[in-house]
PDB file of N, CA and C in Angstrom:
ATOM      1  N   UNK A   1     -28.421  12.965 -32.799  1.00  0.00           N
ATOM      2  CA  UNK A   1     -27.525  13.138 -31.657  1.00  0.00           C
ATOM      3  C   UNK A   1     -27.345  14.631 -31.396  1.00  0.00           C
ATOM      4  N   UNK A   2     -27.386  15.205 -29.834  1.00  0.00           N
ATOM      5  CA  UNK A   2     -27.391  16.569 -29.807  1.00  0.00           C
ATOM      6  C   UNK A   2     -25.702  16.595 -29.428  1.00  0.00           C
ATOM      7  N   UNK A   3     -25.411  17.890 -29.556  1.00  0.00           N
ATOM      8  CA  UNK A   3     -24.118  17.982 -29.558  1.00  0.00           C
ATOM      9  C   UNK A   3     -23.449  19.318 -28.862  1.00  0.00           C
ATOM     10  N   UNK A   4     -23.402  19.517 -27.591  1.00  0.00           N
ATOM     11  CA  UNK A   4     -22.942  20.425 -26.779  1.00  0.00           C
ATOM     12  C   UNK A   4     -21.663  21.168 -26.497  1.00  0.00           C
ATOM     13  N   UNK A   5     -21.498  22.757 -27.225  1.00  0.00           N
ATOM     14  CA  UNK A   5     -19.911  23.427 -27.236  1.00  0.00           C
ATOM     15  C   UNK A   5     -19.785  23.472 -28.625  1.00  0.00           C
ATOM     16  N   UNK A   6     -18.634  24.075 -28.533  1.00  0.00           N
ATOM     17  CA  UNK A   6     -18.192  25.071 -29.700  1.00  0.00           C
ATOM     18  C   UNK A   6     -16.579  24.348 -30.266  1.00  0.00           C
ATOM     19  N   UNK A   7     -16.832  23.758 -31.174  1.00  0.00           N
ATOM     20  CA  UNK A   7     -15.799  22.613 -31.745  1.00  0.00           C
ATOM     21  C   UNK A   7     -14.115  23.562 -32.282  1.00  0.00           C
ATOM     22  N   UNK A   8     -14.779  25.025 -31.881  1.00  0.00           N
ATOM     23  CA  UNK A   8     -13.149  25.748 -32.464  1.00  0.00           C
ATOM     24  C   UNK A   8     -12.971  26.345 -31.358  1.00  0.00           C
ATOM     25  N   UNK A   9     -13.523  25.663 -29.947  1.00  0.00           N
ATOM     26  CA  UNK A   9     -12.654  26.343 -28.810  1.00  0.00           C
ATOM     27  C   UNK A   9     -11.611  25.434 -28.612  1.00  0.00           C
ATOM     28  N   UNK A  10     -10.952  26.104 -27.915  1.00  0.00           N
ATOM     29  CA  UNK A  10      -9.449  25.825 -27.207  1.00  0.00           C
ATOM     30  C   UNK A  10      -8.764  26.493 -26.507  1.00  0.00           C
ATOM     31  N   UNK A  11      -7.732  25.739 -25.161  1.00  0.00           N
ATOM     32  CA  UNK A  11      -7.094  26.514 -24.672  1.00  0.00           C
ATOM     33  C   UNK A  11      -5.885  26.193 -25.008  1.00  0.00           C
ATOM     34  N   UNK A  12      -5.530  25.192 -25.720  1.00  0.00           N
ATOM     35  CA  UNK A  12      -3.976  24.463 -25.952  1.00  0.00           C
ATOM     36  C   UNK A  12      -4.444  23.416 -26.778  1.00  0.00           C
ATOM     37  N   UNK A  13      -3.604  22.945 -27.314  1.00  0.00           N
ATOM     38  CA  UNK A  13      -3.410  20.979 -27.884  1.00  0.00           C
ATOM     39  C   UNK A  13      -3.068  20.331 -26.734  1.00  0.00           C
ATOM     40  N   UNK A  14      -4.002  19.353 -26.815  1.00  0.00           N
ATOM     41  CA  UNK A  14      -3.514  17.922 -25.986  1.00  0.00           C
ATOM     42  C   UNK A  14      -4.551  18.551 -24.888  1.00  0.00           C
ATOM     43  N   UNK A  15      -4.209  17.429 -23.979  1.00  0.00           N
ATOM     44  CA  UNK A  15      -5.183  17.445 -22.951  1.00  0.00           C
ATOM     45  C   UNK A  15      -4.798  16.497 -21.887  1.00  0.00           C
ATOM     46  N   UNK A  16      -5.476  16.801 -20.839  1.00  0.00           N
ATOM     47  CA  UNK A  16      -5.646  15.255 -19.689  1.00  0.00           C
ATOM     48  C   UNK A  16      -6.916  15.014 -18.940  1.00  0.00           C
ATOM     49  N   UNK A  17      -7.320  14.029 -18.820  1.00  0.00           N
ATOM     50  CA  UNK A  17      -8.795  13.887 -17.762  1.00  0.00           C
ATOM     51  C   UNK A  17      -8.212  13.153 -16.508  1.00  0.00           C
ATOM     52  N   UNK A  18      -9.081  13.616 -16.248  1.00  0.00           N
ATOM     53  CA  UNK A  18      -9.035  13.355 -14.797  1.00  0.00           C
ATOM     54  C   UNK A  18     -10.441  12.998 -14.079  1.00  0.00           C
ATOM     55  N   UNK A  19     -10.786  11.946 -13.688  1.00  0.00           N
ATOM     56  CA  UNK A  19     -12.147  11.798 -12.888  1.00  0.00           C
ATOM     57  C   UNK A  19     -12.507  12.310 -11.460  1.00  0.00           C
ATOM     58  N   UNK A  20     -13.851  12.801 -10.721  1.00  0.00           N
ATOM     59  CA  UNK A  20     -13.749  13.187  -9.500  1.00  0.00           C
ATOM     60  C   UNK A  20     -14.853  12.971  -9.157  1.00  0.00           C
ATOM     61  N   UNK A  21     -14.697  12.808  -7.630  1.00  0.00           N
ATOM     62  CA  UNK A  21     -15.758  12.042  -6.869  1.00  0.00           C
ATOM     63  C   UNK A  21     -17.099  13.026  -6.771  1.00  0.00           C
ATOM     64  N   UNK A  22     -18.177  12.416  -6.692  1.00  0.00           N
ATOM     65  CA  UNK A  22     -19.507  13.567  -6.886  1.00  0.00           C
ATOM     66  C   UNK A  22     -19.312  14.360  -5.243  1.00  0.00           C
ATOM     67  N   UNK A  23     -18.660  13.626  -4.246  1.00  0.00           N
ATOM     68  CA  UNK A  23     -18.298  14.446  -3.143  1.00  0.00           C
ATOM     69  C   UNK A  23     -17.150  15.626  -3.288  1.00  0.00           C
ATOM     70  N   UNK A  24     -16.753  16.019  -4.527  1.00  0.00           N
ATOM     71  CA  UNK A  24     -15.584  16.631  -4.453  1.00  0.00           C
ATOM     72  C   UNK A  24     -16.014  17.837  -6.033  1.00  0.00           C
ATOM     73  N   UNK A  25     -17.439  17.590  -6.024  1.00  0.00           N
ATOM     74  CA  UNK A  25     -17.615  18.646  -7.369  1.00  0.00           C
ATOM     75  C   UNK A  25     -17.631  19.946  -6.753  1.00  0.00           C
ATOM     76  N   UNK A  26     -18.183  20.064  -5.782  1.00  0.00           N
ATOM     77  CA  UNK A  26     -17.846  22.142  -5.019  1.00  0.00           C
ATOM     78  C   UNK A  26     -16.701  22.292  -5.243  1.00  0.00           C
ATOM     79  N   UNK A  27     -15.747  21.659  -4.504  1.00  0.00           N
ATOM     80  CA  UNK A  27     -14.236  21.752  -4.854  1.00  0.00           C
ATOM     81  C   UNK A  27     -13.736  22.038  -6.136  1.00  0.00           C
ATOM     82  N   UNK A  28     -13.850  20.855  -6.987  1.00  0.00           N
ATOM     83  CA  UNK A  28     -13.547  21.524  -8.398  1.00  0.00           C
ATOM     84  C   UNK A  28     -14.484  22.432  -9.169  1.00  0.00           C
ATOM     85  N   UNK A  29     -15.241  22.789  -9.174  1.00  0.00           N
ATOM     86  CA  UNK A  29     -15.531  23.747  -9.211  1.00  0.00           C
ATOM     87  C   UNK A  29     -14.874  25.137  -8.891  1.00  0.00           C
ATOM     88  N   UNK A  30     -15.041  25.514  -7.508  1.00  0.00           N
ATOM     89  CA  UNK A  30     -14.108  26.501  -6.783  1.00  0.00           C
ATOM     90  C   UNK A  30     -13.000  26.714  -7.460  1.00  0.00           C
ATOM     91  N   UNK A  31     -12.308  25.379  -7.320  1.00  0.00           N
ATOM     92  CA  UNK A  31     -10.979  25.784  -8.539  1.00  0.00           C
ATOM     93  C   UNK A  31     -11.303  26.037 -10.157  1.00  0.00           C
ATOM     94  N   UNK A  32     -11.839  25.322 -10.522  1.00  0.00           N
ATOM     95  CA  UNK A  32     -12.340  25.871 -11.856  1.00  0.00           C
ATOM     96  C   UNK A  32     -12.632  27.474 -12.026  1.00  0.00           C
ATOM     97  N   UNK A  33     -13.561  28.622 -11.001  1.00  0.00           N
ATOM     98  CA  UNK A  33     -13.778  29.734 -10.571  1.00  0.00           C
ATOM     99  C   UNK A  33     -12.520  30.338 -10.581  1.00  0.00           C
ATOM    100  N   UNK A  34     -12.077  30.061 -10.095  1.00  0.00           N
ATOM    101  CA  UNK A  34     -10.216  30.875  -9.612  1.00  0.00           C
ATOM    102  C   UNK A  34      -8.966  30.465 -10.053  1.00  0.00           C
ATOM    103  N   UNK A  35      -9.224  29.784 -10.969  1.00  0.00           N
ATOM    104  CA  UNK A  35      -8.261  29.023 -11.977  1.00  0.00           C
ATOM    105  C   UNK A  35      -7.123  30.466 -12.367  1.00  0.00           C
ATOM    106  N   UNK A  36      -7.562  31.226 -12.756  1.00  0.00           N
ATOM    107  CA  UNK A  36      -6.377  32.227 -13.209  1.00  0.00           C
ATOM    108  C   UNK A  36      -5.662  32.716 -12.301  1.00  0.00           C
ATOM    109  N   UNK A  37      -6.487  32.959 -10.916  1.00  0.00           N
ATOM    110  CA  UNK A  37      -5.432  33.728  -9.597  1.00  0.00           C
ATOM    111  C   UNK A  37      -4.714  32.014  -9.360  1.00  0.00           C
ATOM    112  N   UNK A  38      -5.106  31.079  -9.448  1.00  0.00           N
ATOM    113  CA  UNK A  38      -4.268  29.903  -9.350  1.00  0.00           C
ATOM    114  C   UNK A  38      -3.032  29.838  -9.562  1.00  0.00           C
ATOM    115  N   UNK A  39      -3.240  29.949 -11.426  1.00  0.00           N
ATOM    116  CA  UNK A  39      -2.125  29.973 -12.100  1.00  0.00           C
ATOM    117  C   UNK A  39      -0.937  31.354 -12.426  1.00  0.00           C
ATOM    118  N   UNK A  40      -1.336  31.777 -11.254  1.00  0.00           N
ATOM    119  CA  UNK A  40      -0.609  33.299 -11.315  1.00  0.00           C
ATOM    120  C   UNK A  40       0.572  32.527 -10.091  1.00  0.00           C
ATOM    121  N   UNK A  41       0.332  31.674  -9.092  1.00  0.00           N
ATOM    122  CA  UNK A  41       0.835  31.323  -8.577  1.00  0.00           C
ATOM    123  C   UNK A  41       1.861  29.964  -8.869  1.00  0.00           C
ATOM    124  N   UNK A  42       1.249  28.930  -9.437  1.00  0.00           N
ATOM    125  CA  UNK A  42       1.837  27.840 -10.436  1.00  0.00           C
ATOM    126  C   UNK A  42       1.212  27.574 -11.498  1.00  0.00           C
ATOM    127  N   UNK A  43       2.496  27.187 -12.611  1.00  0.00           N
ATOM    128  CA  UNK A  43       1.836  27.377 -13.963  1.00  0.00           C
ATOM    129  C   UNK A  43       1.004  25.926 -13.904  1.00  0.00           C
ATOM    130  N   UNK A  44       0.659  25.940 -15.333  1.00  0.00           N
ATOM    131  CA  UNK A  44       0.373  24.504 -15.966  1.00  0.00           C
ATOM    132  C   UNK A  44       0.577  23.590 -15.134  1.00  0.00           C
ATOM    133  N   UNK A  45       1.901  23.574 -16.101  1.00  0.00           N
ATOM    134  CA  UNK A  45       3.002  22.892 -16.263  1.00  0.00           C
ATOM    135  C   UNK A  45       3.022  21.384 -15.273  1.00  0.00           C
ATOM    136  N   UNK A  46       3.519  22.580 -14.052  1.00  0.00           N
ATOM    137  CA  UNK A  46       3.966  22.609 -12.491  1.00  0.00           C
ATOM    138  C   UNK A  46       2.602  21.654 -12.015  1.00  0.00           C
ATOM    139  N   UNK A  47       1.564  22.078 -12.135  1.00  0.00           N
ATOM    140  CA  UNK A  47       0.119  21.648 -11.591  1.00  0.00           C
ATOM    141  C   UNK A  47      -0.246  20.492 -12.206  1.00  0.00           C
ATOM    142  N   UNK A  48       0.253  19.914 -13.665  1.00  0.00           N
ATOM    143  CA  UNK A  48      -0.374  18.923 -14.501  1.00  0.00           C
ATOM    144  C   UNK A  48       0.188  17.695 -13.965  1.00  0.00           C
ATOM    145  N   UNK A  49       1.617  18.357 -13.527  1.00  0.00           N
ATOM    146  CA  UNK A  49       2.755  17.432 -13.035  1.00  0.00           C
ATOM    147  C   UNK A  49       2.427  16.642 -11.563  1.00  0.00           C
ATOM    148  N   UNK A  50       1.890  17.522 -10.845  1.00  0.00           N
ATOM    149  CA  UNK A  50       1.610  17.277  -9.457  1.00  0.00           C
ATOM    150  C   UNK A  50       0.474  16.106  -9.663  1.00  0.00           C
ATOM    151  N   UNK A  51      -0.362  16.433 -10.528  1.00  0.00           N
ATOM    152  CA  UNK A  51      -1.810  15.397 -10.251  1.00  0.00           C
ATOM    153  C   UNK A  51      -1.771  14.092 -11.441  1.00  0.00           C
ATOM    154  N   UNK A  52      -0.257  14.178 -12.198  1.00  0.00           N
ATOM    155  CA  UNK A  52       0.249  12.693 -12.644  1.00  0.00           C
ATOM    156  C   UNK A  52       0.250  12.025 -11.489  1.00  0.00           C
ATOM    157  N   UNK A  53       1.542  13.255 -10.907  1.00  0.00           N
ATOM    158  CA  UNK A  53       2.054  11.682  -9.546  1.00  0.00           C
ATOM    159  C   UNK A  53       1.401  11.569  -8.587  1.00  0.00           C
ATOM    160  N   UNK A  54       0.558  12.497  -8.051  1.00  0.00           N
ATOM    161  CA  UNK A  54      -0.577  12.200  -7.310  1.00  0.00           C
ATOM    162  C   UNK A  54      -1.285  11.091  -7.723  1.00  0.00           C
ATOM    163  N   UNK A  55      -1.910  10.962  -8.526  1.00  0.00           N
ATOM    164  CA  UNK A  55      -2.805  10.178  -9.212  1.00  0.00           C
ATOM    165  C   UNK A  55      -1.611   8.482  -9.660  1.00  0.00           C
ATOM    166  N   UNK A  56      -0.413   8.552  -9.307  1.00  0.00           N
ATOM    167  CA  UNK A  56       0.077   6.999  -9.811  1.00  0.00           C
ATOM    168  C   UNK A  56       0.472   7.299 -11.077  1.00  0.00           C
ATOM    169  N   UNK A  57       0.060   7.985 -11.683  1.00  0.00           N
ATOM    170  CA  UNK A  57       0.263   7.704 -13.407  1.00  0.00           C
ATOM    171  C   UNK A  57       1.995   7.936 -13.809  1.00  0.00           C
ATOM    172  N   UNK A  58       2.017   6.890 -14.398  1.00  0.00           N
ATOM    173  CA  UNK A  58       3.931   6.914 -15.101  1.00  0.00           C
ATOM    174  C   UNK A  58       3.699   7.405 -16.265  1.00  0.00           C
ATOM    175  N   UNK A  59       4.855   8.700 -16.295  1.00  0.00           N
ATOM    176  CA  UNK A  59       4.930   9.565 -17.395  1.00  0.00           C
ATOM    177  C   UNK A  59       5.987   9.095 -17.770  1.00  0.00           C
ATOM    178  N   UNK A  60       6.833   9.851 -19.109  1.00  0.00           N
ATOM    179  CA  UNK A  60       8.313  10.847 -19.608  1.00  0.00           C
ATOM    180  C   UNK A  60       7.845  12.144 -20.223  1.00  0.00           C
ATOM    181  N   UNK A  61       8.420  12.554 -19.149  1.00  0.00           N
ATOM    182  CA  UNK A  61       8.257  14.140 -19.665  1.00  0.00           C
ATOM    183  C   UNK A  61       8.412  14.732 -20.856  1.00  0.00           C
ATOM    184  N   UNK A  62       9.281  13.965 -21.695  1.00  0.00           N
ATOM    185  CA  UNK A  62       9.402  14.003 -23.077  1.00  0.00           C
ATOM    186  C   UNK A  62       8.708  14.347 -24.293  1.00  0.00           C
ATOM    187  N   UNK A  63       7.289  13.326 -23.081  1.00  0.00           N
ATOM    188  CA  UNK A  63       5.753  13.344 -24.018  1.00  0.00           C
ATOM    189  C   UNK A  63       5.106  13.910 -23.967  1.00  0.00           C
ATOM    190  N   UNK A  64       5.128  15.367 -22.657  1.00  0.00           N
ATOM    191  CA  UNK A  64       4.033  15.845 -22.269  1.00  0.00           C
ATOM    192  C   UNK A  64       3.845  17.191 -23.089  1.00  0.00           C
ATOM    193  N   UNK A  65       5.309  17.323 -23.056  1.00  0.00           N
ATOM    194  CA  UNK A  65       5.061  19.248 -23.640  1.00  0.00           C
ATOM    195  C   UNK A  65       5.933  18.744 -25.204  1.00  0.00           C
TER     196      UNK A  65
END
């Protein structure tokens, strides 16, 4: 089995996925590119939050951070 990346990177613990349409990979991308002038504007946090409830998903905030 080949095995792709570096197993002691990280940007944090925990995580979330998220799926996206093959019509919408430029897009993420782009954001992926400019991710830091992004988050100069809203954190994480703020952004992880938006594409729960965008996306339907029932949280408690309790659990996230």
């Amino acid at each position: 089995m080949n095995e792709i990346g570096d197993r002691d990177f990280e940007w944090q613990d925990g995580y979330g996925a998220f799926t996206v349409s093959v019509s919408l990979i430029g897009t993420v991308t782009d954001y992926i590119a400019g991710q830091e002038k992004h988050h100069a504007k809203k954190t994480f946090q703020e952004e992880y939050l938006a594409f729960l409830k965008l996306s339907g998903v029932k949280f408690d905030e309790r659990y996230l951070w």
